[in-house]
Every structure is written in structure tokens, then in C-alpha cells.
PDB file of N, CA and C in Angstrom:
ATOM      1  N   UNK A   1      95.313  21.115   0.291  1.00  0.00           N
ATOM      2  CA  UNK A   1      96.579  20.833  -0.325  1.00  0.00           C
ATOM      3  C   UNK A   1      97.481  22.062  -0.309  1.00  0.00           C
ATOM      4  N   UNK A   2      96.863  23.378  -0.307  1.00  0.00           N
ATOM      5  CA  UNK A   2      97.753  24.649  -0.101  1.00  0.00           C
ATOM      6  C   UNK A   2      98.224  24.696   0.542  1.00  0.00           C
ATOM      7  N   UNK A   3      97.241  24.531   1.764  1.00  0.00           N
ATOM      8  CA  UNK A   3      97.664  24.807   3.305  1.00  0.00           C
ATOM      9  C   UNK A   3      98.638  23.887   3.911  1.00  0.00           C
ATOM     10  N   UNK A   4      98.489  22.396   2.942  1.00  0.00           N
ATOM     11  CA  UNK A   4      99.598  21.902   3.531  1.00  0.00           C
ATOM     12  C   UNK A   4     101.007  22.185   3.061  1.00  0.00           C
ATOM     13  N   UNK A   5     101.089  22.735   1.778  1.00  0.00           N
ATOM     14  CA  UNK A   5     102.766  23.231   1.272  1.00  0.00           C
ATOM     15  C   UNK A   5     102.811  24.184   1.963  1.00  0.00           C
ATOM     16  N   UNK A   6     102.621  25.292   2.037  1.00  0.00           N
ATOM     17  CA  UNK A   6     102.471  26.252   2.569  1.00  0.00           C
ATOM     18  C   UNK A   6     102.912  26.422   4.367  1.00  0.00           C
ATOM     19  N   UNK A   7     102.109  25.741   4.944  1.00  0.00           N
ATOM     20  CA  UNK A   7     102.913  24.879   6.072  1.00  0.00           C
ATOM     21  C   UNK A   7     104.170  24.395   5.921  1.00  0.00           C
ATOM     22  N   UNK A   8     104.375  23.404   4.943  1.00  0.00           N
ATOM     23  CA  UNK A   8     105.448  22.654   4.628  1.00  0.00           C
ATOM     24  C   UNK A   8     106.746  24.060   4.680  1.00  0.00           C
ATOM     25  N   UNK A   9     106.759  24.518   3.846  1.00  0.00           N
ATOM     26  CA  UNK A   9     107.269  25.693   3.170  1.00  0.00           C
ATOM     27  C   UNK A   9     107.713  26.463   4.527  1.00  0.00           C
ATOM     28  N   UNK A  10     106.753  27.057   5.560  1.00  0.00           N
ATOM     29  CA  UNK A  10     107.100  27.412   6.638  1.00  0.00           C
ATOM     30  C   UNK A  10     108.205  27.109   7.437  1.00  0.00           C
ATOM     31  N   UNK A  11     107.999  25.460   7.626  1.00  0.00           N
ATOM     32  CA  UNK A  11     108.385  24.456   8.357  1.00  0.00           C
ATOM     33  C   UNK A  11     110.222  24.562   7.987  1.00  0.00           C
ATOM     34  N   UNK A  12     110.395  24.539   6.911  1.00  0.00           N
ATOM     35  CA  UNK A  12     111.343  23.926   6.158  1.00  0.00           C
ATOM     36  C   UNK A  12     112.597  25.242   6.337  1.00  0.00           C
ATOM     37  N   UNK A  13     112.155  26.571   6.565  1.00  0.00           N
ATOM     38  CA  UNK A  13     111.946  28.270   6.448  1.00  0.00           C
ATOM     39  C   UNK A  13     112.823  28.140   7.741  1.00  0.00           C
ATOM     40  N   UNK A  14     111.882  27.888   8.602  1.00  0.00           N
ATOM     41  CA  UNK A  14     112.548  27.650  10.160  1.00  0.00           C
ATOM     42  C   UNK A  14     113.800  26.580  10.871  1.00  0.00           C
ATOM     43  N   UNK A  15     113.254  25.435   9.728  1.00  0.00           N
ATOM     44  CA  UNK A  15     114.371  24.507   9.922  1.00  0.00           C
ATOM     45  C   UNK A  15     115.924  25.302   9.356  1.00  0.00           C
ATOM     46  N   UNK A  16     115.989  26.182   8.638  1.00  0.00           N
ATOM     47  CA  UNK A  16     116.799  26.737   7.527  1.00  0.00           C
ATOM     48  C   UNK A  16     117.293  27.888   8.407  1.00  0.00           C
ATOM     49  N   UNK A  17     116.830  28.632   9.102  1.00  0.00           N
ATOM     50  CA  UNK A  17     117.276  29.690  10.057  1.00  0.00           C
ATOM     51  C   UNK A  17     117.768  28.947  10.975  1.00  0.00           C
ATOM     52  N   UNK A  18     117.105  27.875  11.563  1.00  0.00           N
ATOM     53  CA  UNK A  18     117.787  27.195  12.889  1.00  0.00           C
ATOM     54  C   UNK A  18     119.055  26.967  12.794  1.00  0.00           C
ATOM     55  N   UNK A  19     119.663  26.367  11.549  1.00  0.00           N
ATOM     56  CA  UNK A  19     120.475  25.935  10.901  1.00  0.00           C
ATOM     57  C   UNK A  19     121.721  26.773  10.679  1.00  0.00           C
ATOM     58  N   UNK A  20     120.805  28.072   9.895  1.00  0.00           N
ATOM     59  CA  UNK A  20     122.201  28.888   9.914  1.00  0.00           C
ATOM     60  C   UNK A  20     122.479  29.564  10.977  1.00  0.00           C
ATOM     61  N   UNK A  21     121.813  29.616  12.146  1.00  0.00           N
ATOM     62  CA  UNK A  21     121.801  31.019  13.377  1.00  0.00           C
ATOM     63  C   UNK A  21     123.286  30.489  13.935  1.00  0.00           C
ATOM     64  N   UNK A  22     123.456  28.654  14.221  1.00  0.00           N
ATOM     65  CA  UNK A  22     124.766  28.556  14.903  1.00  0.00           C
ATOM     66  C   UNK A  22     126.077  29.034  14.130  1.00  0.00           C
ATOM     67  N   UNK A  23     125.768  28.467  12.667  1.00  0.00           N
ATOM     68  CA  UNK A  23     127.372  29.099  11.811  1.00  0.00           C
ATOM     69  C   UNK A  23     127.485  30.535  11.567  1.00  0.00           C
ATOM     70  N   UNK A  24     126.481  31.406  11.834  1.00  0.00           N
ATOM     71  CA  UNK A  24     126.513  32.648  11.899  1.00  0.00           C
ATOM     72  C   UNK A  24     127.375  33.481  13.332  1.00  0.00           C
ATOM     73  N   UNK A  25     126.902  32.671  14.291  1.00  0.00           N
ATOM     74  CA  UNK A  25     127.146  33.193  16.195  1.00  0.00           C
ATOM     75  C   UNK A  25     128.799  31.853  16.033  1.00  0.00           C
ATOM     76  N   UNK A  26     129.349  31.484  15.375  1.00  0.00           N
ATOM     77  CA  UNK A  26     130.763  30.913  15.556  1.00  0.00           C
ATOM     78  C   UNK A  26     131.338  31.988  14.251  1.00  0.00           C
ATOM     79  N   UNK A  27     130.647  31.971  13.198  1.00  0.00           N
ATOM     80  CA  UNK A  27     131.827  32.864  12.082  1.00  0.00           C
ATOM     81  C   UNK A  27     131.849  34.321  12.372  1.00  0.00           C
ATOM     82  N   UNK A  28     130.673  35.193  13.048  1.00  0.00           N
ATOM     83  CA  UNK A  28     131.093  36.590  13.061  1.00  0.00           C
ATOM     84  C   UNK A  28     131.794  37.168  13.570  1.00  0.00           C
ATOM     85  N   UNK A  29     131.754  36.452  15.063  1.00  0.00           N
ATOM     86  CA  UNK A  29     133.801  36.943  15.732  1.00  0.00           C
ATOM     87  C   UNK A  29     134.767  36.432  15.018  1.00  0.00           C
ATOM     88  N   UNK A  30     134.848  35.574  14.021  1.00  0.00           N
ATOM     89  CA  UNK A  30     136.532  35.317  13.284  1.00  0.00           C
ATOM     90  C   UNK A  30     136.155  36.538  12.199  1.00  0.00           C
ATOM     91  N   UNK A  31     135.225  36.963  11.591  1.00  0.00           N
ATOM     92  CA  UNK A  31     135.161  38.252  10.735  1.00  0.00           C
ATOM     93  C   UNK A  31     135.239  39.386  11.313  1.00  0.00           C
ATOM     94  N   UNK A  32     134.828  39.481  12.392  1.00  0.00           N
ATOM     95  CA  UNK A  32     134.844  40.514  13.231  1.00  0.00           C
ATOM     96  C   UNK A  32     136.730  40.874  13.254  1.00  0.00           C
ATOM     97  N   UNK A  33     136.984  39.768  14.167  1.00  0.00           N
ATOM     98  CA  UNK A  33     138.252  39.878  14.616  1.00  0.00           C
ATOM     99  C   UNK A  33     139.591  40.517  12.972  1.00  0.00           C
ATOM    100  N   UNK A  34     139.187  39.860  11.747  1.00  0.00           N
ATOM    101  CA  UNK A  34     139.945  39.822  10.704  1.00  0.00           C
ATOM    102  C   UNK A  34     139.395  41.142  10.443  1.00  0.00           C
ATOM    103  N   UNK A  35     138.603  41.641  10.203  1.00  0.00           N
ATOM    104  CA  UNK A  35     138.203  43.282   9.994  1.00  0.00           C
ATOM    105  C   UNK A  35     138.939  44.598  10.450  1.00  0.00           C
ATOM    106  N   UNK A  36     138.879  44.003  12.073  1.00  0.00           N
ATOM    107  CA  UNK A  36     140.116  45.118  13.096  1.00  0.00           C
ATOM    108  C   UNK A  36     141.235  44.922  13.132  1.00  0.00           C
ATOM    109  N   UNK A  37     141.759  43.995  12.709  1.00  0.00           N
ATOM    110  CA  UNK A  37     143.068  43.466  12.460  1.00  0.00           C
ATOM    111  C   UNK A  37     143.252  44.313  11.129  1.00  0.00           C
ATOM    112  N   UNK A  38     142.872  43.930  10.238  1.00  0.00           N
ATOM    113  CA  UNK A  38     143.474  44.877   8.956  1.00  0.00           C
ATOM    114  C   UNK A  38     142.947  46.162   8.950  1.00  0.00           C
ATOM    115  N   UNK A  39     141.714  46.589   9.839  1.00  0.00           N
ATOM    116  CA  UNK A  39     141.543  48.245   9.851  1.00  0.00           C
ATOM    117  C   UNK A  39     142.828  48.633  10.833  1.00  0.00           C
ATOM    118  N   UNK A  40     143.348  48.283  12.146  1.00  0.00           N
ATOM    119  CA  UNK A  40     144.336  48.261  12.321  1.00  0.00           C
ATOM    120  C   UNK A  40     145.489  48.470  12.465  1.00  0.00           C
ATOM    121  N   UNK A  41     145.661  47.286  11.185  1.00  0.00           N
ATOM    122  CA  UNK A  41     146.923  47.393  10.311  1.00  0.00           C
ATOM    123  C   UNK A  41     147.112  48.902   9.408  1.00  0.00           C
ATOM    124  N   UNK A  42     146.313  48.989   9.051  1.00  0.00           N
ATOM    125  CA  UNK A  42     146.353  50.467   8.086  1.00  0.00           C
ATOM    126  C   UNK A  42     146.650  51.463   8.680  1.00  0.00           C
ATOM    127  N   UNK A  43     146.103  51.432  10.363  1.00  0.00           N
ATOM    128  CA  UNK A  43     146.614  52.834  10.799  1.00  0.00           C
ATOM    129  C   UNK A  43     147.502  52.696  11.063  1.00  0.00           C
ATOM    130  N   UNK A  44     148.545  51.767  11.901  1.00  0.00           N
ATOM    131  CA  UNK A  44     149.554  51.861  12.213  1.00  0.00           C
ATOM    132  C   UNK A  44     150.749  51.737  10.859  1.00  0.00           C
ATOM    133  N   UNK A  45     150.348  51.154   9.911  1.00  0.00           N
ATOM    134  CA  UNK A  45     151.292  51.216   8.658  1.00  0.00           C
ATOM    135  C   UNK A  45     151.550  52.559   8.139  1.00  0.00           C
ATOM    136  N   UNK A  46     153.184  53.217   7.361  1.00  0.00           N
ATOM    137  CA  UNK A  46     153.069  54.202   7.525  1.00  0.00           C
ATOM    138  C   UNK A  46     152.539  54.444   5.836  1.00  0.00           C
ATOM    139  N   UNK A  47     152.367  55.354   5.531  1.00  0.00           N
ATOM    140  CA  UNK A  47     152.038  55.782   3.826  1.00  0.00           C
ATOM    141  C   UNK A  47     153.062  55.349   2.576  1.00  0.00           C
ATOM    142  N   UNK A  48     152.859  54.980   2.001  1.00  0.00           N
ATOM    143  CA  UNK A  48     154.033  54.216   1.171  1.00  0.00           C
ATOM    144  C   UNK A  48     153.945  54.994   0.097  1.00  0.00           C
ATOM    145  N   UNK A  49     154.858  55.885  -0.858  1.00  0.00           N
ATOM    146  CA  UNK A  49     154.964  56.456  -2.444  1.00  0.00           C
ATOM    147  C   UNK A  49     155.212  55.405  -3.413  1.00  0.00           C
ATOM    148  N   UNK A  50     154.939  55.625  -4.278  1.00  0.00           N
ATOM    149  CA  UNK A  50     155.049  54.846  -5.756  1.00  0.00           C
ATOM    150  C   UNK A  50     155.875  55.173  -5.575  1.00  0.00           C
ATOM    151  N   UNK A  51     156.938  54.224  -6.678  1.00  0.00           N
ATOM    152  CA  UNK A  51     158.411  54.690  -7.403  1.00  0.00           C
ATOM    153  C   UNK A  51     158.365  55.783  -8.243  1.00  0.00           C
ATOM    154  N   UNK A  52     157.350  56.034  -9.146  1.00  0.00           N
ATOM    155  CA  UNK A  52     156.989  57.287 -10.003  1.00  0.00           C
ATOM    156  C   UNK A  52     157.504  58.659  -9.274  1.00  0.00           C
ATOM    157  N   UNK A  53     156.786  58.747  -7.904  1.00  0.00           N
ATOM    158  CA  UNK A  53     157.105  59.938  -6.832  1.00  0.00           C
ATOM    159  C   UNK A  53     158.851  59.495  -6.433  1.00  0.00           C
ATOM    160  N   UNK A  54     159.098  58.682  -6.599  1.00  0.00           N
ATOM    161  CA  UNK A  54     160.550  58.241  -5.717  1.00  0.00           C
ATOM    162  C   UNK A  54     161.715  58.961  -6.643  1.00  0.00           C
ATOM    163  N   UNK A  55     161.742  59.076  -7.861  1.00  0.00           N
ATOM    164  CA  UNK A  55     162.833  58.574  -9.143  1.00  0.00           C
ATOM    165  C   UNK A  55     162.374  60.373 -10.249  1.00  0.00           C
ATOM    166  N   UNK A  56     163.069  60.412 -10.137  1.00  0.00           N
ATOM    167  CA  UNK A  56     162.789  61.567 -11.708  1.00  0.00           C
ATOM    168  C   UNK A  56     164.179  61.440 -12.483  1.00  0.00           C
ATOM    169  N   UNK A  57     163.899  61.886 -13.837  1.00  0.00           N
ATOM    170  CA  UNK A  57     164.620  61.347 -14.965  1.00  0.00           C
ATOM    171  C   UNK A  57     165.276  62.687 -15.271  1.00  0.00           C
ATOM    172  N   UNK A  58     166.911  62.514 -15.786  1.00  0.00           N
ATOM    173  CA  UNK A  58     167.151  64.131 -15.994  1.00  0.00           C
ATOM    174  C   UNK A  58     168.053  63.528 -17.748  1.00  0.00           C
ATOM    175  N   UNK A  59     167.856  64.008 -18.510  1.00  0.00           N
ATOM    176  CA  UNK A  59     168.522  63.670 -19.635  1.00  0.00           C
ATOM    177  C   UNK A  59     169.832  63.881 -20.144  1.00  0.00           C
ATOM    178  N   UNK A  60     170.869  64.014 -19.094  1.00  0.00           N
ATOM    179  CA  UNK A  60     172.208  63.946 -19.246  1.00  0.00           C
ATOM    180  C   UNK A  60     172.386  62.375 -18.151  1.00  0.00           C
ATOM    181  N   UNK A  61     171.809  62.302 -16.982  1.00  0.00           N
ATOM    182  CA  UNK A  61     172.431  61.273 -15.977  1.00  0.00           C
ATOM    183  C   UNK A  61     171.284  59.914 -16.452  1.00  0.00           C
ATOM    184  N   UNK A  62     170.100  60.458 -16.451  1.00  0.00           N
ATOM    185  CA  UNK A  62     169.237  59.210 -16.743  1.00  0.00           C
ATOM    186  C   UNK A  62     168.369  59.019 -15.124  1.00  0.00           C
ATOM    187  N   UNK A  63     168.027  57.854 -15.042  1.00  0.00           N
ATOM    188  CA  UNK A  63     166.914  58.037 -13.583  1.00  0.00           C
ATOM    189  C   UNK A  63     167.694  58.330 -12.235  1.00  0.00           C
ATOM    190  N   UNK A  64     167.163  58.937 -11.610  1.00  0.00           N
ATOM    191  CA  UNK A  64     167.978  59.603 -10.116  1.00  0.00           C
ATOM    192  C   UNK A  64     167.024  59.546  -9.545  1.00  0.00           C
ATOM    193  N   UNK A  65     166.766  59.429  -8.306  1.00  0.00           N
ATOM    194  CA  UNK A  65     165.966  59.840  -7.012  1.00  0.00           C
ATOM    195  C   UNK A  65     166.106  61.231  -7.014  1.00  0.00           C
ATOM    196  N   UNK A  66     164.954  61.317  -6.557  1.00  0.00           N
ATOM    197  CA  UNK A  66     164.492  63.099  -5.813  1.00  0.00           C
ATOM    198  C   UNK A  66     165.471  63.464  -4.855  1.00  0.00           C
ATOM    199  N   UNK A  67     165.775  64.913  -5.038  1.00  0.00           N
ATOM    200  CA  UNK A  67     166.853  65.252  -3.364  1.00  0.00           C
ATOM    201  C   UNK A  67     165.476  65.328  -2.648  1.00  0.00           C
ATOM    202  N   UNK A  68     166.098  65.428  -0.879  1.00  0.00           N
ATOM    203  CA  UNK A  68     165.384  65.971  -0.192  1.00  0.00           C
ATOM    204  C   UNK A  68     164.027  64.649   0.521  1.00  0.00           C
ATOM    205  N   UNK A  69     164.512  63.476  -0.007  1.00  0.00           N
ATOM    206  CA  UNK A  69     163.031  62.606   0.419  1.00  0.00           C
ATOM    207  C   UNK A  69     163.166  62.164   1.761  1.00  0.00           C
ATOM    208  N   UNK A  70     162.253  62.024   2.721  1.00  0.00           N
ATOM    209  CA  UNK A  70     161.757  61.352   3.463  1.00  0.00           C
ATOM    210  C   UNK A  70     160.931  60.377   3.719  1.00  0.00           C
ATOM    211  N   UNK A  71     160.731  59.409   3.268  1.00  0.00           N
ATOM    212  CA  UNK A  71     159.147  58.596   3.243  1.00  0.00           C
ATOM    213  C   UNK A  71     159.604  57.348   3.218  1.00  0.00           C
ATOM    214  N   UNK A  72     158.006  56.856   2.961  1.00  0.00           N
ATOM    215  CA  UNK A  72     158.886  55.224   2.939  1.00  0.00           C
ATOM    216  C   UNK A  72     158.439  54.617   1.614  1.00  0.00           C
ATOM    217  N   UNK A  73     158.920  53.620   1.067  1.00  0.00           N
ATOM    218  CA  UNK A  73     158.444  52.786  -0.171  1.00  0.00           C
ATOM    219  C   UNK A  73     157.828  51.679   0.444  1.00  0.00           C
ATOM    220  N   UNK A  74     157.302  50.922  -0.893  1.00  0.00           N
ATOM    221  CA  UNK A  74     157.242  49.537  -0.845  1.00  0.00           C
ATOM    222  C   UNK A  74     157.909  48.355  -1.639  1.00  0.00           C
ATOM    223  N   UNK A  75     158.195  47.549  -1.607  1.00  0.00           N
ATOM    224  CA  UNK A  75     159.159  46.803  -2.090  1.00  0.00           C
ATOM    225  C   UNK A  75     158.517  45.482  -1.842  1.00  0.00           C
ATOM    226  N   UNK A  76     158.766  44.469  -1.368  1.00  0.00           N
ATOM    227  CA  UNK A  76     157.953  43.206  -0.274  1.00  0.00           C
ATOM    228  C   UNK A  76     157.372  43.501   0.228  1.00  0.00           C
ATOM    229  N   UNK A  77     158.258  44.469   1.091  1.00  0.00           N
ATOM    230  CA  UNK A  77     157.827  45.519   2.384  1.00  0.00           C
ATOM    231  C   UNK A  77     157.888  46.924   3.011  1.00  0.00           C
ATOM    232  N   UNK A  78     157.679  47.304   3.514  1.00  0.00           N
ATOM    233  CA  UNK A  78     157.663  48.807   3.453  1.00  0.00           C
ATOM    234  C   UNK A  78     158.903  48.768   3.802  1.00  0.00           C
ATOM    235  N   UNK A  79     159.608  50.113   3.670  1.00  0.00           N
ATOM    236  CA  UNK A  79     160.916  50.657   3.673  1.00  0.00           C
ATOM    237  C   UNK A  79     160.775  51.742   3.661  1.00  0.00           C
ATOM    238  N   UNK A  80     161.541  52.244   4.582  1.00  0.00           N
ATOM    239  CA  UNK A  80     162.455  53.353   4.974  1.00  0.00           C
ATOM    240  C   UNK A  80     163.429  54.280   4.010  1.00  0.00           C
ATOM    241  N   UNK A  81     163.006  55.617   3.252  1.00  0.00           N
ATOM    242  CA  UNK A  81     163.836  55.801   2.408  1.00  0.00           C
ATOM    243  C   UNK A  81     164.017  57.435   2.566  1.00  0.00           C
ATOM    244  N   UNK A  82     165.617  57.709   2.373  1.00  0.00           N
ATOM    245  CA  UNK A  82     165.789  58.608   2.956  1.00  0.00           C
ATOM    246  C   UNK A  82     167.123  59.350   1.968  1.00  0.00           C
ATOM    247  N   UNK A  83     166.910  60.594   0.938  1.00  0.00           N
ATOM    248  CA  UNK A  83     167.590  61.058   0.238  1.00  0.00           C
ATOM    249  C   UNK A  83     168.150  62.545   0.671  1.00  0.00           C
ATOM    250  N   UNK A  84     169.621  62.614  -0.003  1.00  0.00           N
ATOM    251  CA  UNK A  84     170.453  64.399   0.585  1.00  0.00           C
ATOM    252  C   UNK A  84     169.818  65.089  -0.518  1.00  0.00           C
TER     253      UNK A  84
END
């Protein structure tokens, strides 16, 4: 009676790998592919500053941008920002 669950158990083990080996060999190139796509994306995106770094506060005018910036923000989307 062991030997036959035990068997059984085997049986059932293998049926269960068979099973997953095909959805494994169709899903790892769409993960694959979505992985290098957003590793990617990151390099070619450029560095984005907080608004914190963007803005300083002076207590006669109130919030102003930094002189002197170059960089980009984010907003939706990255942006281009560029201060005298």
C-alpha cells in the first residue's frame, strides 16, 4: 500500500513538471523580453531631480528656482529644465 502512493505520488510529480515545462519555455521570453526593455529604459532615460533640489525659498520673494540649473525634472514626464 506504500509503495503504491508513493508511486502514485511520483507519477502525479512528473505529470506536474510535464505540465509546467511548456508555460515556462512560452512565458520566459515575454519576461525576458519585459526585463531588457525596462533595464533599457533606465539607461537611456536621463536622471530626473526632485522639486526639493529644483526650488529654494528666500524670505522676502518666497519659492524661486535655483540660478544656474541644468537637468531635467519629472512631471508626467521627464522635462527639460534649464535656469540663468
Amino acid at each position: 500500500m506504500a509503495i503504491t502512493r508513493s508511486i502514485l505520488a511520483i507519477v502525479s510529480a512528473l505529470f506536474a513538471i510535464v505540465l509546467t515545462v511548456p508555460i515556462l519555455v512560452v512565458g520566459l521570453p515575454f519576461l525576458a523580453v519585459a526585463f531588457l526593455t525596462r533595464a533599457f529604459s533606465r539607461l537611456l532615460e536621463p536622471r530626473t531631480v526632485p522639486w526639493q533640489e529644483i526650488i529654494e525659498y528666500y524670505p522676502t520673494l518666497g519659492w524661486k528656482p535655483k540660478a544656474n540649473l541644468n537637468t531635467y525634472g519629472l512631471a508626467d514626464e521627464v522635462f527639460h529644465l534649464t535656469t540663468d
